[in-house]
Structures are given as C-alpha cells and as structure tokens.
PDB file of N, CA and C in Angstrom:
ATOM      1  N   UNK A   1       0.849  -1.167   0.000  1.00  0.00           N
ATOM      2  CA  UNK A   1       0.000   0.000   0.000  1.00  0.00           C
ATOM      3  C   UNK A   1       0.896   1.231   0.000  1.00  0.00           C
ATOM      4  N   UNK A   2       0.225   1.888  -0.654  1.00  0.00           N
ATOM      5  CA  UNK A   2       0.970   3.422  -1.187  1.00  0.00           C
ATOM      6  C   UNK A   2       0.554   4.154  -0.450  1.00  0.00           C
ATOM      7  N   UNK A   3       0.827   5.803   0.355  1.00  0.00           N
ATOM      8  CA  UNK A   3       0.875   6.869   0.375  1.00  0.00           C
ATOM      9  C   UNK A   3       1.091   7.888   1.623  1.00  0.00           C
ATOM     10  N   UNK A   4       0.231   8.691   2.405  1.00  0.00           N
ATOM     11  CA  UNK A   4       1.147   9.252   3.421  1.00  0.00           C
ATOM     12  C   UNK A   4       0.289   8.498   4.785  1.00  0.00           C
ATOM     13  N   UNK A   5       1.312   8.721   5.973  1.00  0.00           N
ATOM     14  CA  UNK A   5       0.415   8.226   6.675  1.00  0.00           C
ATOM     15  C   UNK A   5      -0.400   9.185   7.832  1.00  0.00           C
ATOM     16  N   UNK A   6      -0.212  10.110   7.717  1.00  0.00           N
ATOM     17  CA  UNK A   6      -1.653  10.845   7.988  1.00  0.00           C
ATOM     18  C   UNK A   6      -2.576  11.209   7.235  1.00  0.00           C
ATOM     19  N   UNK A   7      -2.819  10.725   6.248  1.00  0.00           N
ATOM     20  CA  UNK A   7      -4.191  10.397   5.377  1.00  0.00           C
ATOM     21  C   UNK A   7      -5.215   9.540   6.047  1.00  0.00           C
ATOM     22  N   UNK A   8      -6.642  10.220   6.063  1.00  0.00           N
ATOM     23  CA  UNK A   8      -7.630   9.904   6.557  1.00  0.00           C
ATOM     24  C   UNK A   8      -7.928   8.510   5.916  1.00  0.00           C
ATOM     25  N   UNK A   9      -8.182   8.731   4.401  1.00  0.00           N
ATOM     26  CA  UNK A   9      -8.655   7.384   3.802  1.00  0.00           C
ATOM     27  C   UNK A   9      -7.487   6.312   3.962  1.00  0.00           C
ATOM     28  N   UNK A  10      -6.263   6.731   3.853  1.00  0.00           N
ATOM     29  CA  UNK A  10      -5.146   5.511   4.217  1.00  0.00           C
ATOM     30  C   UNK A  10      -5.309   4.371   5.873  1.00  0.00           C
ATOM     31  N   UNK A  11      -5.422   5.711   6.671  1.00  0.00           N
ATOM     32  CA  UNK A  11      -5.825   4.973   8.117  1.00  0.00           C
ATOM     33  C   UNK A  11      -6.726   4.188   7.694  1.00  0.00           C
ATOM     34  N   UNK A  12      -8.385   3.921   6.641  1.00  0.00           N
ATOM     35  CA  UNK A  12      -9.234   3.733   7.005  1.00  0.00           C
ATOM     36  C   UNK A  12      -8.911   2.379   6.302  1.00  0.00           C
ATOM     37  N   UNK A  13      -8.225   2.962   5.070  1.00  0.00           N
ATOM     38  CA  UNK A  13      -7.981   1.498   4.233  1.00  0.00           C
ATOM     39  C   UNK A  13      -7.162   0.704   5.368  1.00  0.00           C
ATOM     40  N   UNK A  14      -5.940   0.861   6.454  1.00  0.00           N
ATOM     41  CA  UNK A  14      -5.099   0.315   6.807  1.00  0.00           C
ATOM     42  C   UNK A  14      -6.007  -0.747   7.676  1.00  0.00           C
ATOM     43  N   UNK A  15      -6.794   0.047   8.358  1.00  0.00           N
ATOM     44  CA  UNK A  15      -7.912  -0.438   9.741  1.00  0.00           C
ATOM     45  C   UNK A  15      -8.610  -1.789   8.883  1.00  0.00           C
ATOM     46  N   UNK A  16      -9.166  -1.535   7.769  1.00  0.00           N
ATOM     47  CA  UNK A  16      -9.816  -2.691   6.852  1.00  0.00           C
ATOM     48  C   UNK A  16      -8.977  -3.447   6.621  1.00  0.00           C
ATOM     49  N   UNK A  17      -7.611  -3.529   5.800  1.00  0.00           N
ATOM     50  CA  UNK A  17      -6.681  -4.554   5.952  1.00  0.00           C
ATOM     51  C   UNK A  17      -6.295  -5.420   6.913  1.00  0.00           C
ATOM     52  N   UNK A  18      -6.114  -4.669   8.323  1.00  0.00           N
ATOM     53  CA  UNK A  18      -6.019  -5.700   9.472  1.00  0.00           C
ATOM     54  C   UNK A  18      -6.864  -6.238  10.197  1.00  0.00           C
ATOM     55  N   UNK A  19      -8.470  -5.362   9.772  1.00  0.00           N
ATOM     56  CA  UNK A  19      -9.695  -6.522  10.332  1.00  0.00           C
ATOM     57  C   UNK A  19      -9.712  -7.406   9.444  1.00  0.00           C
ATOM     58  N   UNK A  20      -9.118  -7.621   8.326  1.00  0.00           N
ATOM     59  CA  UNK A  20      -9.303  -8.712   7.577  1.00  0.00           C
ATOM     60  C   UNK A  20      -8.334 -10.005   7.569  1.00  0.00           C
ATOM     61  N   UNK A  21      -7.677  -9.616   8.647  1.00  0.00           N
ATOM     62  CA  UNK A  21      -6.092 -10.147   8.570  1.00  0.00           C
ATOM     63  C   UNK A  21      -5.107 -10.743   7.668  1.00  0.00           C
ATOM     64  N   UNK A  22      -5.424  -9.037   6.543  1.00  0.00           N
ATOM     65  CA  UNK A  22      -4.193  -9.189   5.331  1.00  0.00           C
ATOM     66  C   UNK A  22      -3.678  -8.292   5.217  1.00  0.00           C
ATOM     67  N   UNK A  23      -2.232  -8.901   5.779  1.00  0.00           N
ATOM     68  CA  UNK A  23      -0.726  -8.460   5.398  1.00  0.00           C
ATOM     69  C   UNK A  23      -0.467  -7.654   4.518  1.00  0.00           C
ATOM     70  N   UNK A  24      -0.015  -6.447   4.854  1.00  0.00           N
ATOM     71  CA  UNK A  24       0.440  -5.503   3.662  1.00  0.00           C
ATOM     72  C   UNK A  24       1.944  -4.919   3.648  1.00  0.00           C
ATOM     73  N   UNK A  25       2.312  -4.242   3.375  1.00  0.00           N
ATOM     74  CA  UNK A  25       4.123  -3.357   3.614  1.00  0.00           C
ATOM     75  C   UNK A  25       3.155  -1.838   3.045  1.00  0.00           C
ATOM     76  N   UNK A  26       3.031  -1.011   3.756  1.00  0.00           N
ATOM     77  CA  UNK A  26       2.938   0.527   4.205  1.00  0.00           C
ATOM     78  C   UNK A  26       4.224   1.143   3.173  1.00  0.00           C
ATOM     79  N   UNK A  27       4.243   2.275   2.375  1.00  0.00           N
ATOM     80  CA  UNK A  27       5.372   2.645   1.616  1.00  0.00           C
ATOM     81  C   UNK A  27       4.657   4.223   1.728  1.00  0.00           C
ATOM     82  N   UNK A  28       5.616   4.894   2.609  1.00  0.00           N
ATOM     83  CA  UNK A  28       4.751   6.238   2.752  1.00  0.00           C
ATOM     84  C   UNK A  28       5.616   7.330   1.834  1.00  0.00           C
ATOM     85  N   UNK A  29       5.220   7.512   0.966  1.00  0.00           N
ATOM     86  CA  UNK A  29       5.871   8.497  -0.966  1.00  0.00           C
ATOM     87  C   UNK A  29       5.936   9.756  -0.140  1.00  0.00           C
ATOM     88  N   UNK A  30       5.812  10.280   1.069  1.00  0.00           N
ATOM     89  CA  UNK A  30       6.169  11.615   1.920  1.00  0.00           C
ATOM     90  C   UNK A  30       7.635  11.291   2.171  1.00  0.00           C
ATOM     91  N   UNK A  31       7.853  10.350   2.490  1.00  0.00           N
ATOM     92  CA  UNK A  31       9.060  10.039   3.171  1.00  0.00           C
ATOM     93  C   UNK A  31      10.116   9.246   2.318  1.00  0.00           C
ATOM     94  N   UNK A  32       9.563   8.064   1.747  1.00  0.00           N
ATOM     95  CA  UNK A  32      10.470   7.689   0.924  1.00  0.00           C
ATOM     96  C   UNK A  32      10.057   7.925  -0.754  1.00  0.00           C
ATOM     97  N   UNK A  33       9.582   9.079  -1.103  1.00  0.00           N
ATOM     98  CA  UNK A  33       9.534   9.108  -2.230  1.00  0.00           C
ATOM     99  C   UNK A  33       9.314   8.122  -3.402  1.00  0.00           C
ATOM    100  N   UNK A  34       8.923   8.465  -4.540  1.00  0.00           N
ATOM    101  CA  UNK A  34       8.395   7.505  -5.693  1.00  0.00           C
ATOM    102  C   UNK A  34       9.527   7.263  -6.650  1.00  0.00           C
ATOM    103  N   UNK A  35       9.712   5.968  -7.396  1.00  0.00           N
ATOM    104  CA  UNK A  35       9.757   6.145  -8.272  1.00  0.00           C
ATOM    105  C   UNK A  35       9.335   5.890  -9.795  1.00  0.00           C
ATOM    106  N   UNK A  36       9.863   6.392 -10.607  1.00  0.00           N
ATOM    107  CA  UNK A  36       9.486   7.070 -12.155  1.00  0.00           C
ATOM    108  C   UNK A  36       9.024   5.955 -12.590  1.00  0.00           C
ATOM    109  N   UNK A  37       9.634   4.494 -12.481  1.00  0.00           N
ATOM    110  CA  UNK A  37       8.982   3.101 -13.079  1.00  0.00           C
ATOM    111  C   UNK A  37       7.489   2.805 -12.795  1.00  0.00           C
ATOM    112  N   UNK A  38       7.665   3.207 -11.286  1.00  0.00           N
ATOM    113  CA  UNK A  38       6.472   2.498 -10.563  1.00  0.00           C
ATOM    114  C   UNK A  38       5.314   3.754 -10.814  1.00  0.00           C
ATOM    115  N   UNK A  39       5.808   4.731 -10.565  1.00  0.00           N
ATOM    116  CA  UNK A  39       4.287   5.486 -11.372  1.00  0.00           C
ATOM    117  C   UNK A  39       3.761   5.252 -12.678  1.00  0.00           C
ATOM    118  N   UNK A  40       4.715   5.206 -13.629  1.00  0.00           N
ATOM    119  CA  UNK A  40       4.556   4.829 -15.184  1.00  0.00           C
ATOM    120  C   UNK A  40       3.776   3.693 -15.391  1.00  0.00           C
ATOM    121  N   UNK A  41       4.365   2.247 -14.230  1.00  0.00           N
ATOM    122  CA  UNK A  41       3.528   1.182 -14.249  1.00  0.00           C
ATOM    123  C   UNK A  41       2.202   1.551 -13.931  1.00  0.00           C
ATOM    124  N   UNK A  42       1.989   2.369 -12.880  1.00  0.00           N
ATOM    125  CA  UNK A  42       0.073   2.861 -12.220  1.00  0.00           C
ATOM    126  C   UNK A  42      -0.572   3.236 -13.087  1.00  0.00           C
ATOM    127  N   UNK A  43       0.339   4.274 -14.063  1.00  0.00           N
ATOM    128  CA  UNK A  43      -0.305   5.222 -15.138  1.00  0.00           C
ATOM    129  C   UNK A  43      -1.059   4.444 -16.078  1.00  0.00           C
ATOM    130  N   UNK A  44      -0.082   3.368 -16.333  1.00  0.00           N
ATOM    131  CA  UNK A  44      -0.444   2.331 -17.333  1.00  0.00           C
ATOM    132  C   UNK A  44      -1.278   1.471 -17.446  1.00  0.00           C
ATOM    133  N   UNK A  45      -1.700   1.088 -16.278  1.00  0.00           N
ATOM    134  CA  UNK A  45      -2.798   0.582 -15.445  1.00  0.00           C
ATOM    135  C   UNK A  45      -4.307   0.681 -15.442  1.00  0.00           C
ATOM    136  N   UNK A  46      -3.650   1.816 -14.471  1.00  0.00           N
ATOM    137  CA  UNK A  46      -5.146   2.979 -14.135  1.00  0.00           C
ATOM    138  C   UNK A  46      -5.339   4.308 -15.148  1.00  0.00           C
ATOM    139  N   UNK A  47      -4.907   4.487 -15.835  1.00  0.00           N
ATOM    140  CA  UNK A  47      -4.734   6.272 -16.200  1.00  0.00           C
ATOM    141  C   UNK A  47      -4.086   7.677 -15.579  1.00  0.00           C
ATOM    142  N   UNK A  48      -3.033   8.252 -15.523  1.00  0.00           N
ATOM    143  CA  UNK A  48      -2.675   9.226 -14.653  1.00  0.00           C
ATOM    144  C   UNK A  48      -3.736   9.951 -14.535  1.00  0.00           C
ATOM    145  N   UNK A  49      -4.875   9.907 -14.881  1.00  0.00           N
ATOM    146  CA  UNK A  49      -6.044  10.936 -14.644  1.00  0.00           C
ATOM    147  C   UNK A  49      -6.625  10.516 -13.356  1.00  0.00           C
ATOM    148  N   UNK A  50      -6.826   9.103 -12.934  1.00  0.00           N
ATOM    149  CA  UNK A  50      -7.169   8.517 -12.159  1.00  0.00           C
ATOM    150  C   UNK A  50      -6.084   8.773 -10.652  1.00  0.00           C
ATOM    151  N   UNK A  51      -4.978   8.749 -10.947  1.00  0.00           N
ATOM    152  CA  UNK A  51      -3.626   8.490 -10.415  1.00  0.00           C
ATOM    153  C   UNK A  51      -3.268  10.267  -9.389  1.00  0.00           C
ATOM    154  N   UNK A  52      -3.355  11.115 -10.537  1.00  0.00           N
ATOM    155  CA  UNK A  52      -3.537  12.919 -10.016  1.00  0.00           C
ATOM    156  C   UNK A  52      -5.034  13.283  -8.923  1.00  0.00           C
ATOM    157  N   UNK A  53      -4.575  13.622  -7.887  1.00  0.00           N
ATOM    158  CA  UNK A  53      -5.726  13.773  -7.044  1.00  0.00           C
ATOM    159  C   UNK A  53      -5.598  15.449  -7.209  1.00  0.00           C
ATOM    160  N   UNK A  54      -6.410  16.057  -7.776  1.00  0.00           N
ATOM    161  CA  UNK A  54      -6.796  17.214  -8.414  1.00  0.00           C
ATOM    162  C   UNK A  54      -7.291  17.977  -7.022  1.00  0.00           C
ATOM    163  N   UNK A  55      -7.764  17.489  -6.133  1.00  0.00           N
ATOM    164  CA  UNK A  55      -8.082  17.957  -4.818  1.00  0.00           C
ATOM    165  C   UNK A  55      -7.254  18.056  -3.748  1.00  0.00           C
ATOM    166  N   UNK A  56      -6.188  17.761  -4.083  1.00  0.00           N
ATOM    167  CA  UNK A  56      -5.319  17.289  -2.713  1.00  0.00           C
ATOM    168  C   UNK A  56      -4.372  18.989  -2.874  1.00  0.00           C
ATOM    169  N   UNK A  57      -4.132  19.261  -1.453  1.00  0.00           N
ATOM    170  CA  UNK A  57      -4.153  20.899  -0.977  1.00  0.00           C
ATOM    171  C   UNK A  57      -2.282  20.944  -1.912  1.00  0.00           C
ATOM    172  N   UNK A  58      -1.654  20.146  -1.973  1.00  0.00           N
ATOM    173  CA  UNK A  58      -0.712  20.232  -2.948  1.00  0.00           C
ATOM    174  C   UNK A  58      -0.813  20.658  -4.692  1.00  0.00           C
ATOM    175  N   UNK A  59      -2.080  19.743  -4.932  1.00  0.00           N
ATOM    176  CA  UNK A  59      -2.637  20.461  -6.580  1.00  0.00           C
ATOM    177  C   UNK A  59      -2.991  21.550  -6.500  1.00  0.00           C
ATOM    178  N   UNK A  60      -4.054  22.037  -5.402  1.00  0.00           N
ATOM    179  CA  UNK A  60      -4.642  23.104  -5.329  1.00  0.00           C
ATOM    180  C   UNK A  60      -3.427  24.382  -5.150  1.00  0.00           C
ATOM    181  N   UNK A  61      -2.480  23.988  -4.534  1.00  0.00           N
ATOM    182  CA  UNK A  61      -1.700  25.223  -4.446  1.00  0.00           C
ATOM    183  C   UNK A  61      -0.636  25.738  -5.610  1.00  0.00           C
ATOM    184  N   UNK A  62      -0.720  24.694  -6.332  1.00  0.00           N
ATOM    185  CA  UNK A  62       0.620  24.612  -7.961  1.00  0.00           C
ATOM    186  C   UNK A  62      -0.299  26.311  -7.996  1.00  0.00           C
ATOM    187  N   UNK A  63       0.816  27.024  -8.729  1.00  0.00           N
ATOM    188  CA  UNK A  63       0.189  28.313  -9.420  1.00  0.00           C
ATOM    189  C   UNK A  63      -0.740  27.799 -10.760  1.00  0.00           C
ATOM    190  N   UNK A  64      -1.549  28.772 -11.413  1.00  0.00           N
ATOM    191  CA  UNK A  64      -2.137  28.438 -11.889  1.00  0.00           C
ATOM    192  C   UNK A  64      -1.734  27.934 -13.277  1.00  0.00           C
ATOM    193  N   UNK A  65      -0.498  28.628 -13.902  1.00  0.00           N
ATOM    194  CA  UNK A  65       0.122  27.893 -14.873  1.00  0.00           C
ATOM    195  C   UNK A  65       0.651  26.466 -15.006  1.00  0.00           C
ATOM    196  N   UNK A  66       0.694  25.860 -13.825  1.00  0.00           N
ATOM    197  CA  UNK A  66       1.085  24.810 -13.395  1.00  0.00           C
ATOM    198  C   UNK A  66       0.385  23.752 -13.748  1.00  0.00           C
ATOM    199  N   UNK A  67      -0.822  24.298 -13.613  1.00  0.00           N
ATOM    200  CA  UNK A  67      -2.543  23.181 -13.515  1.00  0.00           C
ATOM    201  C   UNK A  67      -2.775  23.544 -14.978  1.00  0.00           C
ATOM    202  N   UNK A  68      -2.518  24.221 -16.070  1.00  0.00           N
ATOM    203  CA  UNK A  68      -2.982  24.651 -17.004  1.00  0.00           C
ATOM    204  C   UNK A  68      -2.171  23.292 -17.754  1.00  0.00           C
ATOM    205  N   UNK A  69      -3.140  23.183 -19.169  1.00  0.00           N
ATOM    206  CA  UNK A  69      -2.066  22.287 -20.393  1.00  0.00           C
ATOM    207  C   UNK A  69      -2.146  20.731 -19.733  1.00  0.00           C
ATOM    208  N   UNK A  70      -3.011  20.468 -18.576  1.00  0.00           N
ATOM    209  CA  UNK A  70      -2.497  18.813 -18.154  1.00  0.00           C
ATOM    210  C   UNK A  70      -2.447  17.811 -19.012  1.00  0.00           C
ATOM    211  N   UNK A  71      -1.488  16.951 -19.026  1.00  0.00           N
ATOM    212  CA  UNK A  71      -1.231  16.161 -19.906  1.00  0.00           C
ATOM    213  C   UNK A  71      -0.748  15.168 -19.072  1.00  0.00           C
ATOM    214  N   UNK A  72      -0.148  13.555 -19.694  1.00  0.00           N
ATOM    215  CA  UNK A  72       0.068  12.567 -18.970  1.00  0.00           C
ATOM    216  C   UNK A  72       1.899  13.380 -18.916  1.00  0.00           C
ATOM    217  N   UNK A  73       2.485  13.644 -19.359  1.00  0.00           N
ATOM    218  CA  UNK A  73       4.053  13.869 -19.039  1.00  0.00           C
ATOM    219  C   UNK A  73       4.390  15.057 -17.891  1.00  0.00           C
ATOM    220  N   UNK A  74       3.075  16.041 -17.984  1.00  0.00           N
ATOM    221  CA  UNK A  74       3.320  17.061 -17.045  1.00  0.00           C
ATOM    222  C   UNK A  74       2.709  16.205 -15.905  1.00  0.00           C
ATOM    223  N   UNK A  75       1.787  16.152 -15.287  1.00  0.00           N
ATOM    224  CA  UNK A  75       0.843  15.502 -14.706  1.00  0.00           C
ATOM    225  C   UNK A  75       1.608  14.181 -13.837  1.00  0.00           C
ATOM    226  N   UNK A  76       2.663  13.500 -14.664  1.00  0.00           N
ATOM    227  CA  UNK A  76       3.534  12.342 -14.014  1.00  0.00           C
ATOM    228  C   UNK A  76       5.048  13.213 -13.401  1.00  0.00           C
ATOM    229  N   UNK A  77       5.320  14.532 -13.985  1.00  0.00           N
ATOM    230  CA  UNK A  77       6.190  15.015 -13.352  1.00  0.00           C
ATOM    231  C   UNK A  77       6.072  15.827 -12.280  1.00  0.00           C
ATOM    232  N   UNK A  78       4.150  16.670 -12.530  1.00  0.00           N
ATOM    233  CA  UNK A  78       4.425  16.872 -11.161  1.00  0.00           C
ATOM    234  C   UNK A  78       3.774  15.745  -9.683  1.00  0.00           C
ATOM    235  N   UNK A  79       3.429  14.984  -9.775  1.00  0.00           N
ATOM    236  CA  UNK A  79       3.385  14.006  -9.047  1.00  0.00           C
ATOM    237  C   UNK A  79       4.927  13.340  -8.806  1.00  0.00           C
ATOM    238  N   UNK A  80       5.536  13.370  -9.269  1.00  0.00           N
ATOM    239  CA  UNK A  80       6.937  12.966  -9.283  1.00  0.00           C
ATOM    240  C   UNK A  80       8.012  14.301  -8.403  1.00  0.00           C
ATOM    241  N   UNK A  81       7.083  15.382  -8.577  1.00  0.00           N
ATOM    242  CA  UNK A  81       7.744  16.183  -7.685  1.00  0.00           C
ATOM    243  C   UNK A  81       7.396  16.238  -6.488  1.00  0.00           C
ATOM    244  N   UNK A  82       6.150  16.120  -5.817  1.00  0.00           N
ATOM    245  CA  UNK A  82       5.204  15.928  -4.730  1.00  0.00           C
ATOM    246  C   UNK A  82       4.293  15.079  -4.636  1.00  0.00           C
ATOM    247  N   UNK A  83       4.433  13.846  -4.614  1.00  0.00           N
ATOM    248  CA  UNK A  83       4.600  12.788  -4.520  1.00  0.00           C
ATOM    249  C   UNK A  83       2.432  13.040  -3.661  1.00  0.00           C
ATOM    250  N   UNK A  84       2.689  13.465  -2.882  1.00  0.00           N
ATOM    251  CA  UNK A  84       1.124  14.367  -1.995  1.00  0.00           C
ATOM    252  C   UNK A  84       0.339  14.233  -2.962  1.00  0.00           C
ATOM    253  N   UNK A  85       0.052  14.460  -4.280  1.00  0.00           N
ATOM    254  CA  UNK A  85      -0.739  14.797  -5.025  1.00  0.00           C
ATOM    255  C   UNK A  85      -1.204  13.194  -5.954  1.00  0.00           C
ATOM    256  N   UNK A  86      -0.659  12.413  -5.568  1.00  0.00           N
ATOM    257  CA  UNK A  86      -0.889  11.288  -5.939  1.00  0.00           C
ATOM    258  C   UNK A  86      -2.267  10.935  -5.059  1.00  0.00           C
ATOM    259  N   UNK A  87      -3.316  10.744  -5.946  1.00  0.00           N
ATOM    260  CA  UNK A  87      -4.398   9.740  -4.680  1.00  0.00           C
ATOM    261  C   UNK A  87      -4.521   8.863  -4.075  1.00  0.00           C
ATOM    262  N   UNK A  88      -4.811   8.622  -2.826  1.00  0.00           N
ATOM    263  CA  UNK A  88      -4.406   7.886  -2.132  1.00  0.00           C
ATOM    264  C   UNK A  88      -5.677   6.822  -1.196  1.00  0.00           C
ATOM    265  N   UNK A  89      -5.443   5.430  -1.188  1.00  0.00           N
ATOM    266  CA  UNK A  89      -4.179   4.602  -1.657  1.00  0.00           C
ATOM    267  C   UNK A  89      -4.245   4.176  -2.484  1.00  0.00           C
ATOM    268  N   UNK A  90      -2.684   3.733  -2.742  1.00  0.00           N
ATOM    269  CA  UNK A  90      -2.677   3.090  -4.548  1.00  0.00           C
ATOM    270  C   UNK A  90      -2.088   1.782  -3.206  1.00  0.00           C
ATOM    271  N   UNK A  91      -2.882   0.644  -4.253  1.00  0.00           N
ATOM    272  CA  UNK A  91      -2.530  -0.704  -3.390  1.00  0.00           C
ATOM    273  C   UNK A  91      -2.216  -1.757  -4.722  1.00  0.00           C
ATOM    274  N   UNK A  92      -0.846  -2.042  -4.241  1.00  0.00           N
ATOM    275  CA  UNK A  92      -1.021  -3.250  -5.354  1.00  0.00           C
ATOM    276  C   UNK A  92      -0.733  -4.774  -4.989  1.00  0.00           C
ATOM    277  N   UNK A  93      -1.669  -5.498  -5.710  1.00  0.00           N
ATOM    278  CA  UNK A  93      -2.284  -6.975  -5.472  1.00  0.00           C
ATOM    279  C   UNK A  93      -1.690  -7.280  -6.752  1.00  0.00           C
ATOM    280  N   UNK A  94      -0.474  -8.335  -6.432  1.00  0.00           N
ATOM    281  CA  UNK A  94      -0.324  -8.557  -7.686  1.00  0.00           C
ATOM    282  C   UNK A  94       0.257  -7.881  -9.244  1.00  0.00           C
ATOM    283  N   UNK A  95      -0.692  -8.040  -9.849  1.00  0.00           N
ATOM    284  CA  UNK A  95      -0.383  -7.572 -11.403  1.00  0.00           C
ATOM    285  C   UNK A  95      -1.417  -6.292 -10.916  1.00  0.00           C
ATOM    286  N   UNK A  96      -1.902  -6.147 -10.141  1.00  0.00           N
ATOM    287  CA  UNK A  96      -3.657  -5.596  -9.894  1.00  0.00           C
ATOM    288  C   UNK A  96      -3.113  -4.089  -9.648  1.00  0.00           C
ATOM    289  N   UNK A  97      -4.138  -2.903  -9.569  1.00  0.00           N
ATOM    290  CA  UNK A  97      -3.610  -1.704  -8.861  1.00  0.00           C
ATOM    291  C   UNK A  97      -4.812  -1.445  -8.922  1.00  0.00           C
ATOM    292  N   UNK A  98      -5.175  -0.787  -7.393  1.00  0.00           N
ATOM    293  CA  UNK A  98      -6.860   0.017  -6.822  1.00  0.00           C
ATOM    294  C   UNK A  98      -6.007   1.054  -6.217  1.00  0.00           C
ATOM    295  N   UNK A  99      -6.645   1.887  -7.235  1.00  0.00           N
ATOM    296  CA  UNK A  99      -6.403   3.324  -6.494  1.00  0.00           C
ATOM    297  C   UNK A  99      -7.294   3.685  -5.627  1.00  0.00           C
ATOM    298  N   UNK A 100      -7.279   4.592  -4.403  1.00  0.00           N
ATOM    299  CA  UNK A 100      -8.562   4.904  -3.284  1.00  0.00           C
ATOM    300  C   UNK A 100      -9.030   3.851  -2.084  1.00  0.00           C
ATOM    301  N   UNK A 101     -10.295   4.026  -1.853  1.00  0.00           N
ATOM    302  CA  UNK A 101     -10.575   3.020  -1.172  1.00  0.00           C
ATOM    303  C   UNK A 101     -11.994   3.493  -0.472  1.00  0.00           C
ATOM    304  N   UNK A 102     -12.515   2.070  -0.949  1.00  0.00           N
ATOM    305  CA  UNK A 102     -13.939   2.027  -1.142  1.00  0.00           C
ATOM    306  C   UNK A 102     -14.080   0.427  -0.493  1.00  0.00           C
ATOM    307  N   UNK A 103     -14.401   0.092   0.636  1.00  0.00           N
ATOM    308  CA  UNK A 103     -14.607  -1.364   1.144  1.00  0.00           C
ATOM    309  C   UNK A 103     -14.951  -2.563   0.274  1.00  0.00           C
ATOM    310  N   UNK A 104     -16.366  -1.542   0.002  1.00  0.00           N
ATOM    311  CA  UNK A 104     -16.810  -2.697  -0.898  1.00  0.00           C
ATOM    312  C   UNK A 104     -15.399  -3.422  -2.917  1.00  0.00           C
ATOM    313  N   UNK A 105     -14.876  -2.698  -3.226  1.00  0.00           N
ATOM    314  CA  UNK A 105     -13.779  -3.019  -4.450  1.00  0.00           C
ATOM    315  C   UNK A 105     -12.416  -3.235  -3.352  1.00  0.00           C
ATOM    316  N   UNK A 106     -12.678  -3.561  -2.395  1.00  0.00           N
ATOM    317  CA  UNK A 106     -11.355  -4.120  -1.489  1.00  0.00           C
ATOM    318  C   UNK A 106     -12.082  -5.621  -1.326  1.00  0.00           C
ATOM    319  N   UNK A 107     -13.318  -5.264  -0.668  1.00  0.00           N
ATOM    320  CA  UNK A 107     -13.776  -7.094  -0.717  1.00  0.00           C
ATOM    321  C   UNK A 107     -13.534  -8.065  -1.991  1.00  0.00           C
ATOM    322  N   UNK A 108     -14.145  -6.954  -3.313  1.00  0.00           N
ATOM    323  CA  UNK A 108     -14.141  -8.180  -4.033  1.00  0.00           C
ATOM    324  C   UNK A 108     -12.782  -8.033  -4.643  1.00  0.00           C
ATOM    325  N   UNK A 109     -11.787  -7.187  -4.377  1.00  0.00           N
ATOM    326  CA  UNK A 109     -10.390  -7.473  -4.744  1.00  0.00           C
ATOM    327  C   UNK A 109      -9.625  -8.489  -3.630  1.00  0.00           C
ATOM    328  N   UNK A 110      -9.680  -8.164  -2.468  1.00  0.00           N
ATOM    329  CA  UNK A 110      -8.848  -9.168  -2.069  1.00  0.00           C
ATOM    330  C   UNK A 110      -9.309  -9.782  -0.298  1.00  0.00           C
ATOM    331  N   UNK A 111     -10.557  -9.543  -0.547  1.00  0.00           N
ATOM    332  CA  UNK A 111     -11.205 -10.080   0.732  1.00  0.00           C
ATOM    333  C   UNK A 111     -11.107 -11.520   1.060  1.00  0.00           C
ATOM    334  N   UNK A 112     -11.196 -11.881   1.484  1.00  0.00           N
ATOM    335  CA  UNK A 112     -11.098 -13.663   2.450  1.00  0.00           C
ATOM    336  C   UNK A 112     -12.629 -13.813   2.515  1.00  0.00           C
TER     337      UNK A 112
END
C-alpha cells in the first residue's frame, strides 16, 4: 500500500486490511519518495487521470500555470515532484492496482 500516513482514507484502508487479517508493507511516498517506473507502471494501469488527485491541498496550491495544459508527461512530473498529489491509496495486489478506497472493491479485490 501506497501513500502518506496521515491520510484519513489511508488509516481507514489500513484499519480494513487488518480486520481482515491481510498483510500488507505501508510505503509512505512523503518520506520515501516515488519512483518514475512504478508510477509509469500505475499510469499504465489505471490512467494518470485517475492516479492525479486534483483535490489534494498540494494540486490546489501549484500556481495556476502549473494546472494549465495537463497532460500525462506534465501531470507524471508533477506528481513525481510531490509525490502528496498522488491519490491515495494506490494498493497493489499482484499484477492488480486500486487506487482509493472504497470497502466494498477491497472485498471483491482481495477479501477472504
């Protein structure tokens, strides 16, 4: 599981993982940063559209030229610069990647 750990939805996803008693490794992209493969792999996946949390107080603060023109190369670099702006969690199962977290697409991804 991907992202920071004072994130509300991360705690909530974390709390669901261990009532379920499945094992994860925590990788907090505040602290140890991303890299360029492993986003490219998400992008590829999911869509960097999916991947850019457009709400998160890091997007919101880019100046406005920043947010202008989004594209997948700008969009993966600045997530690659602030790592925050990635949505969160990105969990990967496998070949699998769920971005967010929603109980119910955790059950039928990897519930017991």
């Amino acid at each position: 599981m991907y992202g920071i750990t004072n994130c509300d939805t991360i705690k909530k996803a974390r709390v669901w993982l261990e009532s379920h008693d499945l094992p994860y490794r925590f990788h907090d992209y505040r602290a140890e940063g991303i890299e360029a493969g492993k986003l490219n792999g998400w992008a590829g996946k999911v869509g960097w559209e999916k991947l850019l949390n457009k709400g998160s107080t890091s997007f919101r603060e880019l100046p406005e030229a920043d947010k202008q023109g989004l594209d997948e190369k700008k969009a993966k670099a600045l997530m690659l610069a602030k790592p925050t702006m990635i949505r969160r969690p990105v969990l990967e199962i496998g070949d699998r990647v769920v971005v967010g977290f929603k109980p119910e697409v955790y059950e039928q991804t990897v519930g017991k």
